[in-house]
PDB file of N, CA and C in Angstrom:
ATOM      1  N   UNK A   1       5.397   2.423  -6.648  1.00  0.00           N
ATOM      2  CA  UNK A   1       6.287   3.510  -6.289  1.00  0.00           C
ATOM      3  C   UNK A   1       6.063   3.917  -4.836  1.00  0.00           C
ATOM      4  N   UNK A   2       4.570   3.997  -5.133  1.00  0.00           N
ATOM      5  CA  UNK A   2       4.575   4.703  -2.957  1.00  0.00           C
ATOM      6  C   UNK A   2       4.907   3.452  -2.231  1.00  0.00           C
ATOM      7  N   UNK A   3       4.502   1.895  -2.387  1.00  0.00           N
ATOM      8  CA  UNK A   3       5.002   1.141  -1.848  1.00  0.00           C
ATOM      9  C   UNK A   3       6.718   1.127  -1.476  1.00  0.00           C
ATOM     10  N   UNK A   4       7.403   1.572  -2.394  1.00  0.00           N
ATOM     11  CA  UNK A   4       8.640   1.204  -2.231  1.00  0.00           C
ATOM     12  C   UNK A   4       9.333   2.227  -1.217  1.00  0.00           C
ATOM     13  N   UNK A   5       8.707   3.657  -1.655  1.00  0.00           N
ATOM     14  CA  UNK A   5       9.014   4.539  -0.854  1.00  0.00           C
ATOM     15  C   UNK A   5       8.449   4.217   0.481  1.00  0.00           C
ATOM     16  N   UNK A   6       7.180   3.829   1.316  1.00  0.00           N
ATOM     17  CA  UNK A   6       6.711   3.317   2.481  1.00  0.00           C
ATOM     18  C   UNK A   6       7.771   2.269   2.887  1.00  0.00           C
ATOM     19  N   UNK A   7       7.952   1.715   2.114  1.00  0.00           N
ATOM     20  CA  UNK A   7       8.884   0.733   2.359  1.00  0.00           C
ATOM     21  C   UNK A   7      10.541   0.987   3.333  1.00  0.00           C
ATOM     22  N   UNK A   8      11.184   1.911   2.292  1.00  0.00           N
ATOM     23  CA  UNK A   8      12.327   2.437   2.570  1.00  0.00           C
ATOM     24  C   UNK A   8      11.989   2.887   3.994  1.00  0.00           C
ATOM     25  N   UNK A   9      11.135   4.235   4.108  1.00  0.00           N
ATOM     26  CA  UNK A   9      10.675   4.430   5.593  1.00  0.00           C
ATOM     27  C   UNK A   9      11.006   3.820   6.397  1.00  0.00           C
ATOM     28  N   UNK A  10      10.214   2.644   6.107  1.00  0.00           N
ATOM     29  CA  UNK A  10      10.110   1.785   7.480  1.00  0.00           C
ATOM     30  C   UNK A  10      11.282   1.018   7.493  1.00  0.00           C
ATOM     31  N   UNK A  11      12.050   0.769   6.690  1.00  0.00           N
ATOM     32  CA  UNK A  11      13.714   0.779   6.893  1.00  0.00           C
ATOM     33  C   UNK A  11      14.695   0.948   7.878  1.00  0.00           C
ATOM     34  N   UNK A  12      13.855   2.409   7.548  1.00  0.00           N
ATOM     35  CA  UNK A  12      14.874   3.612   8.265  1.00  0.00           C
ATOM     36  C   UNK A  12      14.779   3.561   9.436  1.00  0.00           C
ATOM     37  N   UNK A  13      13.388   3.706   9.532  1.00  0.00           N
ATOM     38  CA  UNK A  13      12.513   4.087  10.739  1.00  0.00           C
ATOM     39  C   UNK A  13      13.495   2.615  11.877  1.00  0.00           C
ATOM     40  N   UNK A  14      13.558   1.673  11.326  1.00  0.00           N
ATOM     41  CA  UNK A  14      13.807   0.569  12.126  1.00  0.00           C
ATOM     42  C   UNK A  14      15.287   0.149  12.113  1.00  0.00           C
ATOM     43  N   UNK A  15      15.982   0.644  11.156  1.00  0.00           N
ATOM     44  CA  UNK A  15      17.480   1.123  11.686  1.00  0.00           C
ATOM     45  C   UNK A  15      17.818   2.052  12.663  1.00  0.00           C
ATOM     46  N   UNK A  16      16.965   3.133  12.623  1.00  0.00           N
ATOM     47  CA  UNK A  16      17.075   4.140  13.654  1.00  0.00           C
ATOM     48  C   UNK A  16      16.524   3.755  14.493  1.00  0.00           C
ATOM     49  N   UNK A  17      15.363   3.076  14.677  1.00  0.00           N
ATOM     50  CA  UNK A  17      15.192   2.340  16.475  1.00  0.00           C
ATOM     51  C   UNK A  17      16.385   1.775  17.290  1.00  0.00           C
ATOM     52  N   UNK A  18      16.969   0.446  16.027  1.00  0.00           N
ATOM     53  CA  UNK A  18      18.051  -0.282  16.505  1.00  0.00           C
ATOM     54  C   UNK A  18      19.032   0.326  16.978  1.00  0.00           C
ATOM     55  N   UNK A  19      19.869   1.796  16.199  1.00  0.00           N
ATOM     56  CA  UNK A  19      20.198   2.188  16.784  1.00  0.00           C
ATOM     57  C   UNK A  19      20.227   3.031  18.448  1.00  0.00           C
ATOM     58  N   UNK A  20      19.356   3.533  18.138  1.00  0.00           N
ATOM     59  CA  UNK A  20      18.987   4.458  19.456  1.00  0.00           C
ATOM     60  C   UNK A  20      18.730   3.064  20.769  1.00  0.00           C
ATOM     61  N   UNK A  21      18.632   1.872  20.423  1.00  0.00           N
ATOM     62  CA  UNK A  21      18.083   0.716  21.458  1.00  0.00           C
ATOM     63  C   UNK A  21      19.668   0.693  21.616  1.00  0.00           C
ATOM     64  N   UNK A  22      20.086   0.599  20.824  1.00  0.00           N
ATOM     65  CA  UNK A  22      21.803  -0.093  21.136  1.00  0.00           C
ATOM     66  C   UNK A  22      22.463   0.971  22.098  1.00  0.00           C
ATOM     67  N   UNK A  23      22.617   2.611  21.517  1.00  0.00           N
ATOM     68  CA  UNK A  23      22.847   3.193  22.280  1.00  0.00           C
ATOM     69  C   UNK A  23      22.544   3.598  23.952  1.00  0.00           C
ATOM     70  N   UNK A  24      21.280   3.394  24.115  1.00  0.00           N
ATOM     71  CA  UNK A  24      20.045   2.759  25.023  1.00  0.00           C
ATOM     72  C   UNK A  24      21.025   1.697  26.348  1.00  0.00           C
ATOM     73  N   UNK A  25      21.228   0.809  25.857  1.00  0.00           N
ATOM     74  CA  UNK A  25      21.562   0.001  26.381  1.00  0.00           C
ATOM     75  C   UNK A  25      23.299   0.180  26.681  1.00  0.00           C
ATOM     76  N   UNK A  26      23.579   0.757  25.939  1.00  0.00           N
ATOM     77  CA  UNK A  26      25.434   1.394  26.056  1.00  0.00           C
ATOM     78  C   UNK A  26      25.349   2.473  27.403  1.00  0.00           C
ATOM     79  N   UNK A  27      24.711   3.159  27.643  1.00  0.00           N
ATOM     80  CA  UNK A  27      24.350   4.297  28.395  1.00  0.00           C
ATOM     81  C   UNK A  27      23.071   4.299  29.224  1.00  0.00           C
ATOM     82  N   UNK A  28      22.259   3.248  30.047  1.00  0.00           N
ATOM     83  CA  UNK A  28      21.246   3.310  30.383  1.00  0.00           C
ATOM     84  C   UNK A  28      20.786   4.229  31.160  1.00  0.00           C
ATOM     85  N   UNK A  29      22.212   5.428  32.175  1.00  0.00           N
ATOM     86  CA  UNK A  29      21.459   5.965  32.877  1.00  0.00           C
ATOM     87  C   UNK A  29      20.942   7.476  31.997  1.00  0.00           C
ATOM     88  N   UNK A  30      21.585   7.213  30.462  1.00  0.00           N
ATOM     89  CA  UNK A  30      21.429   8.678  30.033  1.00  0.00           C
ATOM     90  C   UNK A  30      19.530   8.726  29.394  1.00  0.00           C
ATOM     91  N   UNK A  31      19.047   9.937  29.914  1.00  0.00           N
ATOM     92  CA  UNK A  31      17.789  10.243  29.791  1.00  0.00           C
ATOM     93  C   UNK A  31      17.841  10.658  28.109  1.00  0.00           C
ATOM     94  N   UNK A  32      18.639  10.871  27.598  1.00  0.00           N
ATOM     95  CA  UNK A  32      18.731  11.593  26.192  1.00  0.00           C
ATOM     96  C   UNK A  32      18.703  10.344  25.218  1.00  0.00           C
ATOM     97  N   UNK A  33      19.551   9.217  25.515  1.00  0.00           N
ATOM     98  CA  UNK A  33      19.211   8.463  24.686  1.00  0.00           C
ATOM     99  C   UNK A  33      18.111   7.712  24.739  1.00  0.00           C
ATOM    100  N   UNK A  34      17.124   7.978  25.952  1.00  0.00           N
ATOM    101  CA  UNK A  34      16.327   6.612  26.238  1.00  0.00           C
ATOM    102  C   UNK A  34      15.055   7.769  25.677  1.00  0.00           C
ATOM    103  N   UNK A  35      15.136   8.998  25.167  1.00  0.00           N
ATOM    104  CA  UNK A  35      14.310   9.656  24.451  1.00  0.00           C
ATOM    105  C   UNK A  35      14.592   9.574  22.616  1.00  0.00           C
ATOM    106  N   UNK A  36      15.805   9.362  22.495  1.00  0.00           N
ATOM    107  CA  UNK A  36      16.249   8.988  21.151  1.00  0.00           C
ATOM    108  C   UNK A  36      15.558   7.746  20.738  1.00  0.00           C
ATOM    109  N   UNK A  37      15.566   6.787  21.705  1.00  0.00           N
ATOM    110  CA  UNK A  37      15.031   5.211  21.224  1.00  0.00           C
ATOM    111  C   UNK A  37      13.399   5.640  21.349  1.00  0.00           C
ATOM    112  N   UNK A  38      12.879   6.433  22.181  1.00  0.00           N
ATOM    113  CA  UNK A  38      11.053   6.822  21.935  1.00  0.00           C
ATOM    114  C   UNK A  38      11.063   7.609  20.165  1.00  0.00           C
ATOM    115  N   UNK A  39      12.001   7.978  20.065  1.00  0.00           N
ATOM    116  CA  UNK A  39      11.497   8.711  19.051  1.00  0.00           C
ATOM    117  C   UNK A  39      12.124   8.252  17.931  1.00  0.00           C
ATOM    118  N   UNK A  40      12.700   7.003  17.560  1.00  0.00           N
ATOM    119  CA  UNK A  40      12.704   6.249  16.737  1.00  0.00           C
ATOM    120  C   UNK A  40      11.744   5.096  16.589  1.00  0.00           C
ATOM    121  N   UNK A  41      11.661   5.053  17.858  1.00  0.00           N
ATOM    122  CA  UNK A  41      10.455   3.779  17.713  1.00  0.00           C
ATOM    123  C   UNK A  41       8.773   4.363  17.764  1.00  0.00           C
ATOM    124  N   UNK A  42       8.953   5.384  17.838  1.00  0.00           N
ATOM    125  CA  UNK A  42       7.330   6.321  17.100  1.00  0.00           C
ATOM    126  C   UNK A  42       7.720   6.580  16.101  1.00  0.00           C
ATOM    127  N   UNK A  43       8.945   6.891  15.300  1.00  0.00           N
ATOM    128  CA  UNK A  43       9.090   7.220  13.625  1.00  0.00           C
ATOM    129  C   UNK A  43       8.935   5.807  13.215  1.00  0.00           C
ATOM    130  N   UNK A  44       9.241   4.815  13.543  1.00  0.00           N
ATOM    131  CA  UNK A  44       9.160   3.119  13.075  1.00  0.00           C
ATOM    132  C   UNK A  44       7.967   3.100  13.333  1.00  0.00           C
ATOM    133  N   UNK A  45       7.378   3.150  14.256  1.00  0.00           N
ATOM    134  CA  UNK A  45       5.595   2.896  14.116  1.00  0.00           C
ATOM    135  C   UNK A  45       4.637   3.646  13.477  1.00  0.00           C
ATOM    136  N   UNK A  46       5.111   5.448  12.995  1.00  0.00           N
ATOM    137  CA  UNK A  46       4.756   6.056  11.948  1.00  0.00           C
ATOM    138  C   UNK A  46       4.835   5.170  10.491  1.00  0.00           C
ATOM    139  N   UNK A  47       6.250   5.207  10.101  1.00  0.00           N
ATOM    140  CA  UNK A  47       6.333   4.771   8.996  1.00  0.00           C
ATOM    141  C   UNK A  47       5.562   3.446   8.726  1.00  0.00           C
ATOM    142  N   UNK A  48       5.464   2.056   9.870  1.00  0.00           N
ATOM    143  CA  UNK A  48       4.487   0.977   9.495  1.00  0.00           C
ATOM    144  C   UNK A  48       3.367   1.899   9.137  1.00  0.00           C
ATOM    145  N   UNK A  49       2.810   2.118   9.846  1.00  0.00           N
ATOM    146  CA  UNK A  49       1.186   3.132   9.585  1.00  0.00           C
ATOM    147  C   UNK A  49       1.130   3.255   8.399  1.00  0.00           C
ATOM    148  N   UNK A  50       2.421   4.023   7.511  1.00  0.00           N
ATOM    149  CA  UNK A  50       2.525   4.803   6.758  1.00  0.00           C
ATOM    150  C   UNK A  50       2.403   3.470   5.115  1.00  0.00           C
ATOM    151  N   UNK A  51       2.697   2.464   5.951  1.00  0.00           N
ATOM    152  CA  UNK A  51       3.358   1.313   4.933  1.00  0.00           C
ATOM    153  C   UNK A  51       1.526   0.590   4.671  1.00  0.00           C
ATOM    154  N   UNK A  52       1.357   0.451   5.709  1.00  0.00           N
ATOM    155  CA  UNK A  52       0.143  -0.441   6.080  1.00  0.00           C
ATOM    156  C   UNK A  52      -1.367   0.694   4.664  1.00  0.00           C
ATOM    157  N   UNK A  53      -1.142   2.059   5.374  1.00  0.00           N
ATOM    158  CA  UNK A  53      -2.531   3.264   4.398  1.00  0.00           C
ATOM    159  C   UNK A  53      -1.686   2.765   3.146  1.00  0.00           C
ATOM    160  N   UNK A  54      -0.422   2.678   2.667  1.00  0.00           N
ATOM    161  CA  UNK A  54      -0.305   3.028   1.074  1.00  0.00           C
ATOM    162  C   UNK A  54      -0.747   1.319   0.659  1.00  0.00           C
ATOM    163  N   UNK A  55      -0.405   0.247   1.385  1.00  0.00           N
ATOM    164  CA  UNK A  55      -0.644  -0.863   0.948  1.00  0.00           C
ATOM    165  C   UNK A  55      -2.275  -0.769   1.024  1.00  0.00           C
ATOM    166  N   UNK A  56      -3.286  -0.701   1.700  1.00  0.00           N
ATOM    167  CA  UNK A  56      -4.372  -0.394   1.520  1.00  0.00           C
ATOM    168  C   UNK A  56      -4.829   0.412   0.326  1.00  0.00           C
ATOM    169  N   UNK A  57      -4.423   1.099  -0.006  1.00  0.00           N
ATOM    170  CA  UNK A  57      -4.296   2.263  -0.833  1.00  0.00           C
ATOM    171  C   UNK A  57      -4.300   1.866  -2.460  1.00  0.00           C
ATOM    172  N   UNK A  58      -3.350   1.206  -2.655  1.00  0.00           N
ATOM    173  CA  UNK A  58      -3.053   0.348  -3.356  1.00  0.00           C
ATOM    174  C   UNK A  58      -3.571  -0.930  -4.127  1.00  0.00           C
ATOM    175  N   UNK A  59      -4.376  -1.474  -3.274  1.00  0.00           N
ATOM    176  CA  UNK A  59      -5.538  -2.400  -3.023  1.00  0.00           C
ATOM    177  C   UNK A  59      -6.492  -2.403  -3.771  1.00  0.00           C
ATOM    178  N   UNK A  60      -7.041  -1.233  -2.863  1.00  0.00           N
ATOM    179  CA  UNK A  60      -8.407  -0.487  -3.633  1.00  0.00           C
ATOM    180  C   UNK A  60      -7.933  -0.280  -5.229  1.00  0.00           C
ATOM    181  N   UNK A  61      -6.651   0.909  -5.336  1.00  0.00           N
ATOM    182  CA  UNK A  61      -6.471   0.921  -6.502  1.00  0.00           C
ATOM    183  C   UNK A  61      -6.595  -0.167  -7.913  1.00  0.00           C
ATOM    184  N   UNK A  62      -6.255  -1.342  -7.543  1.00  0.00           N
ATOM    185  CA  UNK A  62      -6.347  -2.159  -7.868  1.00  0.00           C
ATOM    186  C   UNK A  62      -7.525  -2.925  -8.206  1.00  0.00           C
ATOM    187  N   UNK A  63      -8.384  -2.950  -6.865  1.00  0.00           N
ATOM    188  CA  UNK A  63      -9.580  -3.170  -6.906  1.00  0.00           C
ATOM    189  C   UNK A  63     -10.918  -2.653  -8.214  1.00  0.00           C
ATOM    190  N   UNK A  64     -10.249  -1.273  -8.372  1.00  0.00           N
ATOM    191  CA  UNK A  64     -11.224  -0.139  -8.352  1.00  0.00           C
ATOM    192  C   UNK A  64     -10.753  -0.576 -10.337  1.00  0.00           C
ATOM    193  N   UNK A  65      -9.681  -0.504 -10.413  1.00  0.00           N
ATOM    194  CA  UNK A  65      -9.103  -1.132 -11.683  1.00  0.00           C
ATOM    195  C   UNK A  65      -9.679  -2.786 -12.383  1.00  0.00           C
ATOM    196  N   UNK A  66      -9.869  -3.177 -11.486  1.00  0.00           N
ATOM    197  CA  UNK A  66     -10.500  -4.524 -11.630  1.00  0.00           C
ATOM    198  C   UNK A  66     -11.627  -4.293 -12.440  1.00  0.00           C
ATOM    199  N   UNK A  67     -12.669  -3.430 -11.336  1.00  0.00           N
ATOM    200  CA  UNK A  67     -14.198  -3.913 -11.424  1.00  0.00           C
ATOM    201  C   UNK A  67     -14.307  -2.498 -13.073  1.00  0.00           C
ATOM    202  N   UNK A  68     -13.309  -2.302 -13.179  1.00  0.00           N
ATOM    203  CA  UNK A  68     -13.483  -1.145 -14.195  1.00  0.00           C
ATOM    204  C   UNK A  68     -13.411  -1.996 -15.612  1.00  0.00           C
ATOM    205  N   UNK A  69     -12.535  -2.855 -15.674  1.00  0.00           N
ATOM    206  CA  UNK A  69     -11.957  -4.119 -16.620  1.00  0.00           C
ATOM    207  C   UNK A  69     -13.408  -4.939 -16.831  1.00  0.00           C
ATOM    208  N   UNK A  70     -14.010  -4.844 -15.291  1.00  0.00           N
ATOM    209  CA  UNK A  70     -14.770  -6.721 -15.794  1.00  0.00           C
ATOM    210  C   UNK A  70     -16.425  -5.501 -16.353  1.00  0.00           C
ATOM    211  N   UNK A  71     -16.099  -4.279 -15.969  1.00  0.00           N
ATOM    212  CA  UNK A  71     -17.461  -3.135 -16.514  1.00  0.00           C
ATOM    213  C   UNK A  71     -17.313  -3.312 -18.226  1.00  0.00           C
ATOM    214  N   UNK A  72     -15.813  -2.809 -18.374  1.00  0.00           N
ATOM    215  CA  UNK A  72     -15.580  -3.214 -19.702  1.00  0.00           C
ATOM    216  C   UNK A  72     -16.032  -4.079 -20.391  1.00  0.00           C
ATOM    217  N   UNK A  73     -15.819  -4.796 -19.847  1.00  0.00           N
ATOM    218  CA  UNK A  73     -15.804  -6.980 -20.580  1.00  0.00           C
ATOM    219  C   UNK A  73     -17.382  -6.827 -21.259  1.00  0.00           C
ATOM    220  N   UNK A  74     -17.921  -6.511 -19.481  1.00  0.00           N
ATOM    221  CA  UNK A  74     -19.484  -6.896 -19.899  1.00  0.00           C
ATOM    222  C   UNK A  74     -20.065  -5.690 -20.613  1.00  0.00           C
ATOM    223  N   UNK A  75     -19.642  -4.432 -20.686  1.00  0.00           N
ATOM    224  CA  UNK A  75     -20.629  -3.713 -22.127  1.00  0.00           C
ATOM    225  C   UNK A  75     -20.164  -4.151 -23.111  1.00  0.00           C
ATOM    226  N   UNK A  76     -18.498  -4.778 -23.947  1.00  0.00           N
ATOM    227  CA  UNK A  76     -18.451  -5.123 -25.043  1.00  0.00           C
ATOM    228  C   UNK A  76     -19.537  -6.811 -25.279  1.00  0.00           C
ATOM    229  N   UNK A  77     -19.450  -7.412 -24.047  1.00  0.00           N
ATOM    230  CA  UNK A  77     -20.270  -8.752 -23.931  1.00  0.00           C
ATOM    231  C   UNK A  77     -21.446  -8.055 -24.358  1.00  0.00           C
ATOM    232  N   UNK A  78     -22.284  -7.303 -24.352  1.00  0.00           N
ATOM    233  CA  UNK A  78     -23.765  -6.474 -24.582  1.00  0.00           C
ATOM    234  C   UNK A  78     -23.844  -6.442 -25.752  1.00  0.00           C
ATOM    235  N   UNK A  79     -22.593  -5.220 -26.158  1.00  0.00           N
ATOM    236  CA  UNK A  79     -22.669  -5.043 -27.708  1.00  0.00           C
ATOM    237  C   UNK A  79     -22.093  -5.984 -28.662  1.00  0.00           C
ATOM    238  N   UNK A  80     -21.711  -7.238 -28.379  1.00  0.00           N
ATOM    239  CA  UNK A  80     -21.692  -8.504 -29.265  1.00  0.00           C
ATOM    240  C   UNK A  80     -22.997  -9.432 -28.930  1.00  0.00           C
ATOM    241  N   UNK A  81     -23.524  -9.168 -27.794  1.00  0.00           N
ATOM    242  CA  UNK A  81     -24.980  -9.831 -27.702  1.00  0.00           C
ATOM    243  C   UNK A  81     -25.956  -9.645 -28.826  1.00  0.00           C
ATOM    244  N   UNK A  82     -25.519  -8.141 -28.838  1.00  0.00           N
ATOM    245  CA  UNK A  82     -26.841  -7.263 -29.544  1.00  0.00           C
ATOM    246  C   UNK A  82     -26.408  -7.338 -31.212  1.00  0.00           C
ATOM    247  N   UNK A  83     -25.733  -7.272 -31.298  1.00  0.00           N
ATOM    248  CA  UNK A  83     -25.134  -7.502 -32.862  1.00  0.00           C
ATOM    249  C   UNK A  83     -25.253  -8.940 -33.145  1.00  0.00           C
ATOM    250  N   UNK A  84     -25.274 -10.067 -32.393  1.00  0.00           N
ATOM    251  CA  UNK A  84     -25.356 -11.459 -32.857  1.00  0.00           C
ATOM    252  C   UNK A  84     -27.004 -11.316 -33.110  1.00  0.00           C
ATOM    253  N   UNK A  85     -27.387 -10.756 -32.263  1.00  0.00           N
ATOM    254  CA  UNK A  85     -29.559 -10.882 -32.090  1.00  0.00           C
ATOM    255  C   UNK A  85     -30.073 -10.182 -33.484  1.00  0.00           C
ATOM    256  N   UNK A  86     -29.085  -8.959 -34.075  1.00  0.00           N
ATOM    257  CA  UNK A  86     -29.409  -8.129 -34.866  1.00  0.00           C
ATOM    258  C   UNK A  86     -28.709  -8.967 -36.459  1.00  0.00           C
ATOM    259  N   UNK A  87     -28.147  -9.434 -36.505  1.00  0.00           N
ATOM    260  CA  UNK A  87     -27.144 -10.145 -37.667  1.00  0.00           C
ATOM    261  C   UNK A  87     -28.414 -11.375 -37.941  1.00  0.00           C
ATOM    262  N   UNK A  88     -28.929 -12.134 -36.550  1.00  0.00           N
ATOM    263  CA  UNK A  88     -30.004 -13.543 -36.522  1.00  0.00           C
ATOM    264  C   UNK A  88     -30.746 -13.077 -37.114  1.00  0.00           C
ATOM    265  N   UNK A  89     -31.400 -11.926 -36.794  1.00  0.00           N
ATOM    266  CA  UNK A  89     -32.801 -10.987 -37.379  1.00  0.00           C
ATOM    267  C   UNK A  89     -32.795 -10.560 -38.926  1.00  0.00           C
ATOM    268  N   UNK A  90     -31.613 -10.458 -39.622  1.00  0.00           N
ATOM    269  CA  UNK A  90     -31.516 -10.245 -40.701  1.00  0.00           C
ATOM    270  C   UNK A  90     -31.434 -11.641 -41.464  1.00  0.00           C
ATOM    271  N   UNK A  91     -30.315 -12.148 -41.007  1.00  0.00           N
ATOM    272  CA  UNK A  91     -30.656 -13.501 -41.714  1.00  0.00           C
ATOM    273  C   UNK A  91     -32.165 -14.350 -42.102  1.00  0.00           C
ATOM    274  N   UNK A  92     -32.616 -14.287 -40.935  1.00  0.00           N
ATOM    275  CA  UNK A  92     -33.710 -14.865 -40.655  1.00  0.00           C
ATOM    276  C   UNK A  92     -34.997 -14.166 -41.699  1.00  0.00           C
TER     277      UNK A  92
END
Protein backbone atom coordinates (compact mmCIF):
# COMPACT_ATOMS: atom_id res chain seq x y z
CA UNK A 1 0.00 0.00 0.00
CA UNK A 2 2.69 2.69 1.00
CA UNK A 3 4.59 1.41 -1.98
CA UNK A 4 1.91 2.21 -4.34
CA UNK A 5 1.10 5.39 -2.79
CA UNK A 6 5.20 6.42 -2.98
CA UNK A 7 4.77 5.34 -6.16
CA UNK A 8 1.89 7.53 -7.47
CA UNK A 9 4.01 10.51 -5.89
CA UNK A 10 6.67 10.09 -7.80
CA UNK A 11 4.33 10.06 -10.79
CA UNK A 12 3.21 13.15 -10.11
CA UNK A 13 6.11 14.58 -8.89
CA UNK A 14 7.59 13.79 -12.52
CA UNK A 15 4.64 14.85 -14.56
CA UNK A 16 4.85 18.05 -12.86
CA UNK A 17 8.60 18.46 -13.57
CA UNK A 18 7.82 17.67 -17.29
CA UNK A 19 5.52 20.02 -17.22
CA UNK A 20 7.02 23.03 -15.66
CA UNK A 21 10.43 21.92 -18.10
CA UNK A 22 8.10 22.24 -21.11
CA UNK A 23 6.72 25.41 -19.99
CA UNK A 24 10.46 26.35 -19.14
CA UNK A 25 11.45 26.07 -22.41
CA UNK A 26 8.09 27.80 -24.07
CA UNK A 27 9.02 31.00 -22.08
CA UNK A 28 12.73 30.96 -21.17
CA UNK A 29 13.01 34.49 -20.29
CA UNK A 30 10.13 34.08 -17.65
CA UNK A 31 11.74 33.84 -14.03
CA UNK A 32 8.33 32.31 -12.73
CA UNK A 33 8.40 29.40 -14.69
CA UNK A 34 12.05 28.57 -14.38
CA UNK A 35 11.01 28.58 -10.45
CA UNK A 36 7.97 26.30 -11.27
CA UNK A 37 10.42 23.67 -12.95
CA UNK A 38 12.82 24.05 -9.34
CA UNK A 39 9.95 23.24 -7.56
CA UNK A 40 8.76 20.37 -9.34
CA UNK A 41 11.90 18.91 -9.71
CA UNK A 42 12.53 19.15 -5.69
CA UNK A 43 8.84 17.66 -5.30
CA UNK A 44 10.19 14.74 -7.90
CA UNK A 45 13.29 14.35 -5.89
CA UNK A 46 11.18 14.48 -2.59
CA UNK A 47 8.86 11.98 -3.66
CA UNK A 48 11.99 9.46 -5.05
CA UNK A 49 13.33 9.93 -1.37
CA UNK A 50 10.00 9.27 -0.36
CA UNK A 51 9.79 6.01 -2.71
CA UNK A 52 13.37 4.85 -1.99
CA UNK A 53 12.55 5.16 2.80
CA UNK A 54 9.12 3.21 2.08
CA UNK A 55 10.91 0.61 -0.22
CA UNK A 56 13.55 0.26 2.49
CA UNK A 57 10.93 0.21 4.89
CA UNK A 58 9.35 -2.47 3.50
CA UNK A 59 12.37 -4.64 3.30
CA UNK A 60 13.10 -4.72 6.72
CA UNK A 61 9.45 -5.39 7.16
CA UNK A 62 9.82 -8.26 5.43
CA UNK A 63 12.99 -9.10 6.71
CA UNK A 64 11.92 -8.75 10.28
CA UNK A 65 8.87 -11.20 9.13
CA UNK A 66 11.26 -13.66 7.83
CA UNK A 67 13.59 -14.18 10.73
CA UNK A 68 10.24 -14.29 12.88
CA UNK A 69 8.99 -17.47 10.57
CA UNK A 70 12.47 -19.28 10.54
CA UNK A 71 12.30 -18.35 14.99
CA UNK A 72 9.12 -20.20 14.57
CA UNK A 73 10.31 -23.24 12.48
CA UNK A 74 13.15 -23.74 14.88
CA UNK A 75 11.19 -23.72 18.43
CA UNK A 76 8.54 -26.11 16.84
CA UNK A 77 11.97 -28.06 15.37
CA UNK A 78 12.93 -28.12 19.49
CA UNK A 79 9.67 -29.21 20.59
CA UNK A 80 9.52 -32.21 18.08
CA UNK A 81 13.23 -32.83 19.01
CA UNK A 82 12.25 -33.11 22.54
CA UNK A 83 9.17 -35.20 22.17
CA UNK A 84 10.99 -37.71 19.70
CA UNK A 85 14.02 -37.99 22.76
CA UNK A 86 11.04 -38.27 25.29
CA UNK A 87 8.66 -40.92 23.21
CA UNK A 88 12.70 -43.01 22.60
CA UNK A 89 12.96 -42.85 26.48
CA UNK A 90 9.74 -44.45 27.05
CA UNK A 91 9.92 -46.96 24.60
CA UNK A 92 13.18 -47.90 25.49
Amino acid sequence: MRQAVATTATLAAGEATGKAQQETSNSPSSSNSRRQAAAAAAAAEAAKAETVETTVTLRVEIAVEAVRGVQAVSRETATGEAAIKTASRELS
